[in-house]
Protein backbone atom coordinates (compact mmCIF):
# COMPACT_ATOMS: atom_id res chain seq x y z
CA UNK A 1 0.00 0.00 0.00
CA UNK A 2 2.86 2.38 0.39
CA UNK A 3 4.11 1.73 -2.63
CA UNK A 4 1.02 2.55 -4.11
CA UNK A 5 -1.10 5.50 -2.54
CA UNK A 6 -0.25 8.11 -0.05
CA UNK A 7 -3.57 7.24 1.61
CA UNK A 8 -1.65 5.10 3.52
CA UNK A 9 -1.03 7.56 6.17
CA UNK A 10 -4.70 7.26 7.15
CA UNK A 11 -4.17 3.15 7.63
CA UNK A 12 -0.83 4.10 9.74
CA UNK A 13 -2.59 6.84 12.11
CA UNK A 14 -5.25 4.55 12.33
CA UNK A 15 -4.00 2.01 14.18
CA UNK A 16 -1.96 3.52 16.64
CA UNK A 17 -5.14 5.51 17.30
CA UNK A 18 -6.71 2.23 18.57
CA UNK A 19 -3.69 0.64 20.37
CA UNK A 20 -4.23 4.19 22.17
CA UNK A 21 -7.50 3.55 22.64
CA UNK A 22 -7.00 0.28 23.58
CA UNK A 23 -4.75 1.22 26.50
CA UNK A 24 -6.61 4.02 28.09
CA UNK A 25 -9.94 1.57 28.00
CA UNK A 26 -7.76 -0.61 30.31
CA UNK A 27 -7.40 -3.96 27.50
CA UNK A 28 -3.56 -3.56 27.54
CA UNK A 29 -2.82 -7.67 26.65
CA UNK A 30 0.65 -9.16 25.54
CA UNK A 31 -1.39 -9.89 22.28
CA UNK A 32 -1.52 -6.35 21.54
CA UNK A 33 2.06 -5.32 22.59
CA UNK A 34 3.19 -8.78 20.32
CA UNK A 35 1.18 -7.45 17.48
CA UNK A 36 1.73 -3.60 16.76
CA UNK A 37 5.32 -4.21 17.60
CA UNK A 38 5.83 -5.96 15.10
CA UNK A 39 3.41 -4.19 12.92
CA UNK A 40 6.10 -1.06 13.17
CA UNK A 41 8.93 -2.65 13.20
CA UNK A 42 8.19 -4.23 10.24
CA UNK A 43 6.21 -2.02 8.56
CA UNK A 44 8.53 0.77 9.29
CA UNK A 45 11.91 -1.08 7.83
CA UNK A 46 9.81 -2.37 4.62
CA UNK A 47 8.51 1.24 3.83
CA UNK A 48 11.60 2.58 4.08
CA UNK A 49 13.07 0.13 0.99
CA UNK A 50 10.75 2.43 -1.04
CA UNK A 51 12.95 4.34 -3.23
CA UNK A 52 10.12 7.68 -2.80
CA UNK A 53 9.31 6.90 0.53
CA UNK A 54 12.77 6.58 1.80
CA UNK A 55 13.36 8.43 5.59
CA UNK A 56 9.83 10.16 5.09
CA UNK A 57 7.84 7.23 8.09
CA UNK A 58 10.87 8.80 10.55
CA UNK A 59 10.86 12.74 8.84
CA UNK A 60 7.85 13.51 8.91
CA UNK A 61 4.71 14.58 11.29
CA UNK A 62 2.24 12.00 9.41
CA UNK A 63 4.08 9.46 11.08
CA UNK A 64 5.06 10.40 14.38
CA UNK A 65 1.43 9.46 15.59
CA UNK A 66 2.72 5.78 14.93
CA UNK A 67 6.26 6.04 16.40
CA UNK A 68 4.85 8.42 19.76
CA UNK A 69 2.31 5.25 20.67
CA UNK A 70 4.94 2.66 19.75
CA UNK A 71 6.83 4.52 22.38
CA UNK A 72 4.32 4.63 24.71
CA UNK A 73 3.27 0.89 24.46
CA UNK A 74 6.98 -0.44 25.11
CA UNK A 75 6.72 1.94 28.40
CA UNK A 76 3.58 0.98 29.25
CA UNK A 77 4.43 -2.87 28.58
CA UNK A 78 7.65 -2.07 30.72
CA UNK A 79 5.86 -0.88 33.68
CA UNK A 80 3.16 -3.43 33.19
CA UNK A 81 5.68 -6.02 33.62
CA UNK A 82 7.38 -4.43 36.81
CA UNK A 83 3.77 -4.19 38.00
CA UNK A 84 3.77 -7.59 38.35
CA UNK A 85 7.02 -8.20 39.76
CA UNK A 86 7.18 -5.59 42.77
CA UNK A 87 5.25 -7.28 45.60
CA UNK A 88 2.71 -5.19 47.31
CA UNK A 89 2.64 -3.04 43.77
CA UNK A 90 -0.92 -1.96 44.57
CA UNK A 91 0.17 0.10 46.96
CA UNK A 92 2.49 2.36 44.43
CA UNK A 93 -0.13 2.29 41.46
CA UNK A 94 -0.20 5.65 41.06
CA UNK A 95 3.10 5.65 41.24
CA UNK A 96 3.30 3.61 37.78
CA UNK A 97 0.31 5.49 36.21
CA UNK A 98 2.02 8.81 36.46
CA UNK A 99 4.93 6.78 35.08
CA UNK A 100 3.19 6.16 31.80
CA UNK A 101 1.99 9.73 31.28
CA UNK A 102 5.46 11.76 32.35
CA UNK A 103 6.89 9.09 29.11
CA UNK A 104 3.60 10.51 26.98
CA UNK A 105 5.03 13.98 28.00
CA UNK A 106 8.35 13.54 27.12
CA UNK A 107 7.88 11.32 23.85
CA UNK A 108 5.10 14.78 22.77
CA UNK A 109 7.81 16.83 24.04
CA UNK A 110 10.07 15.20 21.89
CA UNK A 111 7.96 15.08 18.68
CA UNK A 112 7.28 19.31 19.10
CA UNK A 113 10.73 20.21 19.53
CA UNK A 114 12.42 17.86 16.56
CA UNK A 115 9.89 19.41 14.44
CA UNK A 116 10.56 23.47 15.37
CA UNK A 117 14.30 22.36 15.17
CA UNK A 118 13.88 20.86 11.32
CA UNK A 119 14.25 17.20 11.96
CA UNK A 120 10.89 16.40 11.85
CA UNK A 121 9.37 18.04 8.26
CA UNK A 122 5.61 19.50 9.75
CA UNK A 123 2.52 18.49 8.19
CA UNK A 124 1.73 19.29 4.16
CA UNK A 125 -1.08 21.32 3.04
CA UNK A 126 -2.78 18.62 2.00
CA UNK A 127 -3.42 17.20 5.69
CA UNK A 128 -3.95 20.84 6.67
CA UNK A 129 -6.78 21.08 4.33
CA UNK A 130 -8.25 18.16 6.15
CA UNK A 131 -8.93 19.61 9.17
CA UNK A 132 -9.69 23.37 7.75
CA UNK A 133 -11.32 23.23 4.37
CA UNK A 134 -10.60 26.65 3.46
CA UNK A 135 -6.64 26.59 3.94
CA UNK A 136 -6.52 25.12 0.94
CA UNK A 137 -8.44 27.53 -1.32
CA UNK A 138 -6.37 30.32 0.62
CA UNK A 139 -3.11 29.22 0.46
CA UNK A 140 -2.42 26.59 -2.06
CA UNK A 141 -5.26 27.32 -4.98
CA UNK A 142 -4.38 24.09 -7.39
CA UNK A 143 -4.84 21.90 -4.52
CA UNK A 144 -8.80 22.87 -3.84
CA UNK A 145 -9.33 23.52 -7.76
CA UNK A 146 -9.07 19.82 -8.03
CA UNK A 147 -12.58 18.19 -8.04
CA UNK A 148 -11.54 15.21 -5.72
CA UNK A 149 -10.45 17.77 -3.05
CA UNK A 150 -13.83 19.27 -2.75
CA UNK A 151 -16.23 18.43 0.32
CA UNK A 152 -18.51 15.98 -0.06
CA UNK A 153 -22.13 16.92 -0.70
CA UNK A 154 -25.21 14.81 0.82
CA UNK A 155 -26.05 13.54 -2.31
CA UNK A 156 -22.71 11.27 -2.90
CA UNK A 157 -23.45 9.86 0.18
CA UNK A 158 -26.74 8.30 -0.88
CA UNK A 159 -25.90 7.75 -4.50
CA UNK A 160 -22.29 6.03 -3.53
CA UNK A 161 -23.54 3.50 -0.68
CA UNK A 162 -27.27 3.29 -1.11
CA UNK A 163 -28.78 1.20 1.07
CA UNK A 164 -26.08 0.53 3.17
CA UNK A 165 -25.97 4.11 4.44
CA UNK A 166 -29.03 3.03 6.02
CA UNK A 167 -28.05 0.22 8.04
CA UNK A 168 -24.39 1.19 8.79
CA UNK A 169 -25.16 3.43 12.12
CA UNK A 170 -27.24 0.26 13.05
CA UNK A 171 -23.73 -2.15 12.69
CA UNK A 172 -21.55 0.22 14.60
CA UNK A 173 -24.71 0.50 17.08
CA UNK A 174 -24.54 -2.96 17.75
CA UNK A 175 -20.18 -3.11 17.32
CA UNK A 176 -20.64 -0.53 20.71
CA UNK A 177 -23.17 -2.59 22.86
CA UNK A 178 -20.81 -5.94 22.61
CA UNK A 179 -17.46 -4.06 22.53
CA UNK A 180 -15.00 -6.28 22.03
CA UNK A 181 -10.87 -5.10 21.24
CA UNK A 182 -11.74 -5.84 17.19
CA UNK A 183 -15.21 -4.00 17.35
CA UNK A 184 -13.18 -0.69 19.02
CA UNK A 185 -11.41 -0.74 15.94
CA UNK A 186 -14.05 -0.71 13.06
CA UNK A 187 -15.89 1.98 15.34
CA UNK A 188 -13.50 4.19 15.32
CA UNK A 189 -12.70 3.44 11.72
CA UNK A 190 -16.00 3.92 11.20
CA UNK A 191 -15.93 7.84 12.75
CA UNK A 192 -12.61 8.32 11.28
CA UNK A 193 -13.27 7.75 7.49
CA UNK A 194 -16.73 9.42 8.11
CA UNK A 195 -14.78 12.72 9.02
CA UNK A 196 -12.37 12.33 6.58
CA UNK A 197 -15.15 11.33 3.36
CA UNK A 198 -16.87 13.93 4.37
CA UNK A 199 -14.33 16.99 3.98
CA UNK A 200 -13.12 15.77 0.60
CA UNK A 201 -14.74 13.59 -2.03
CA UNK A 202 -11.93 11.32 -2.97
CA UNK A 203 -11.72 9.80 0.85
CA UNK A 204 -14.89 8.13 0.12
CA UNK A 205 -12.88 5.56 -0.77
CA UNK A 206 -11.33 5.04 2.45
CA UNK A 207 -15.16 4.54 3.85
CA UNK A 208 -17.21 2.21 1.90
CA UNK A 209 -15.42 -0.92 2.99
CA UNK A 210 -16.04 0.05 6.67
CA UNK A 211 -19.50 0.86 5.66
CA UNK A 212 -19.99 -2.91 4.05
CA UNK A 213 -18.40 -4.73 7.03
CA UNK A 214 -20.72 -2.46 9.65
CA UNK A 215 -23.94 -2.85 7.03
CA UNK A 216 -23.60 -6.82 7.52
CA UNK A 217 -23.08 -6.70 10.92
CA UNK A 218 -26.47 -5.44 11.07
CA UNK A 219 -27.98 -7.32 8.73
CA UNK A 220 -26.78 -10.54 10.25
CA UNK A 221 -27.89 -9.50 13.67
CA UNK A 222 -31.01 -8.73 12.48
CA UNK A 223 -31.05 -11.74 10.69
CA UNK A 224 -29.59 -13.85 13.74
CA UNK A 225 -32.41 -12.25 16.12
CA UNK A 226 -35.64 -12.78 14.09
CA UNK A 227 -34.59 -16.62 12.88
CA UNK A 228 -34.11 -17.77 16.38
CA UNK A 229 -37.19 -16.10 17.56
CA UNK A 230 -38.68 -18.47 14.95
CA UNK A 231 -36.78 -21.31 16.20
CA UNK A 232 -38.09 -20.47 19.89
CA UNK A 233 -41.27 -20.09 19.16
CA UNK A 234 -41.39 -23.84 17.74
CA UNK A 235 -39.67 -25.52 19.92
CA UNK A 236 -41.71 -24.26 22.51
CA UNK A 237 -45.84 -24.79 20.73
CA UNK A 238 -47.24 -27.37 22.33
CA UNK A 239 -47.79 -30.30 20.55
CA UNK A 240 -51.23 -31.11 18.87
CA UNK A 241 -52.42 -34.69 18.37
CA UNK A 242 -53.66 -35.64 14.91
């Protein structure tokens, strides 16, 4: 994907955002440390083989979002692990808590001053325009004269996703009343992309498969509820003699 589309940014801010999220909901698990580290590690050496892409996932601010909660999650793991270890450690868990946001600090810390010093390049106009649709029409005109740049209107919505616009509140509806470490991460996939479709056309893209996977989920549950209501029903009629 890196090799292919800059929209991978939104894929790498994505999931640090829920290994974030993941943490401050209190389902820290050695699955999760296991699995983003190695995500980044990985994912971080093989990116860099890219001949365009080069020192850009450790330059840059797009990617210090990933590198800041990698951070994070080896000092929470670290403390975790002492945690543990330390008999009586109930007594001092504040003590480890404050721990794990002084690191936060410092890694932020870090991030802001790398990037006023030059190390770190700051973010493009095209993320700026993300977050304030006028910068771009202000400040860089051949950006926002570019039809896929525009905002989205109502209409594309409807016309794009049909019916499934319809039932995909429902699937994230019922993602949040089982929540579940996978179902955190398609809802906040699910708010993400809406944002991000909605301030310019072309990130529609990055929504419809969320809005598939979230439209069955509510189908099938649907589905699921009515057919065993059925199957309830007839196991439990009495009997009638012929």
């Amino acid at each position: 994907m890196v090799s292919a589309w800059g929209g991978y940014v939104f894929i790498i801010n994505l999931i640090p955002v829920h290994v974030f999220v993941l943490i401050v909901l209190r389902r820290y698990s050695l699955r999760l440390y296991v699995s983003y580290s190695i995500f980044y590690i990985l994912g971080l050496i093989l990116s860099m083989q890219i001949p365009f892409v080069g020192f850009q996932p450790v330059r840059t601010s797009e990617h210090m979002l990933a590198a800041g909660v990698f951070a994070l999650l080896q000092a929470y793991a670290f403390i975790d692990y002492l945690y543990t270890k330390i008999p009586r450690a109930a007594d001092i868990k504040q003590l480890f808590f404050g721990l794990i946001m002084i690191v936060g600090l410092i890694v932020f810390a870090a991030v802001v001053v790398l990037t006023y010093a030059g190390y770190i390049a700051p973010w493009s106009g095209r993320f700026y325009s993300l977050w304030d649709t006028n910068y771009a029409k202000i400040h860089i005109p051949i950006i926002a004269s570019v039809s896929e740049h525009q905002p989205t209107t109502w209409t594309s919505f409807f016309f794009d996703l049909h019916l499934l616009i319809c039932l995909f509140p429902v699937g994230a509806w019922f993602c949040i009343k089982e929540l579940t470490d996978e179902r955190v991460f398609i809802v906040l996939y699910a708010v993400f992309a809406s944002y991000f479709a909605g301030v310019m056309i072309r990130l529609m893209l990055t929504l419809t498969p969320c809005v598939c996977v979230l439209a069955a989920i509510a189908l099938s549950k649907t589905l699921d509820y009515y057919a065993d209501t059925e199957t309830s029903d007839m196991s439990t009629s009495p009997v009638v003699p012929t």
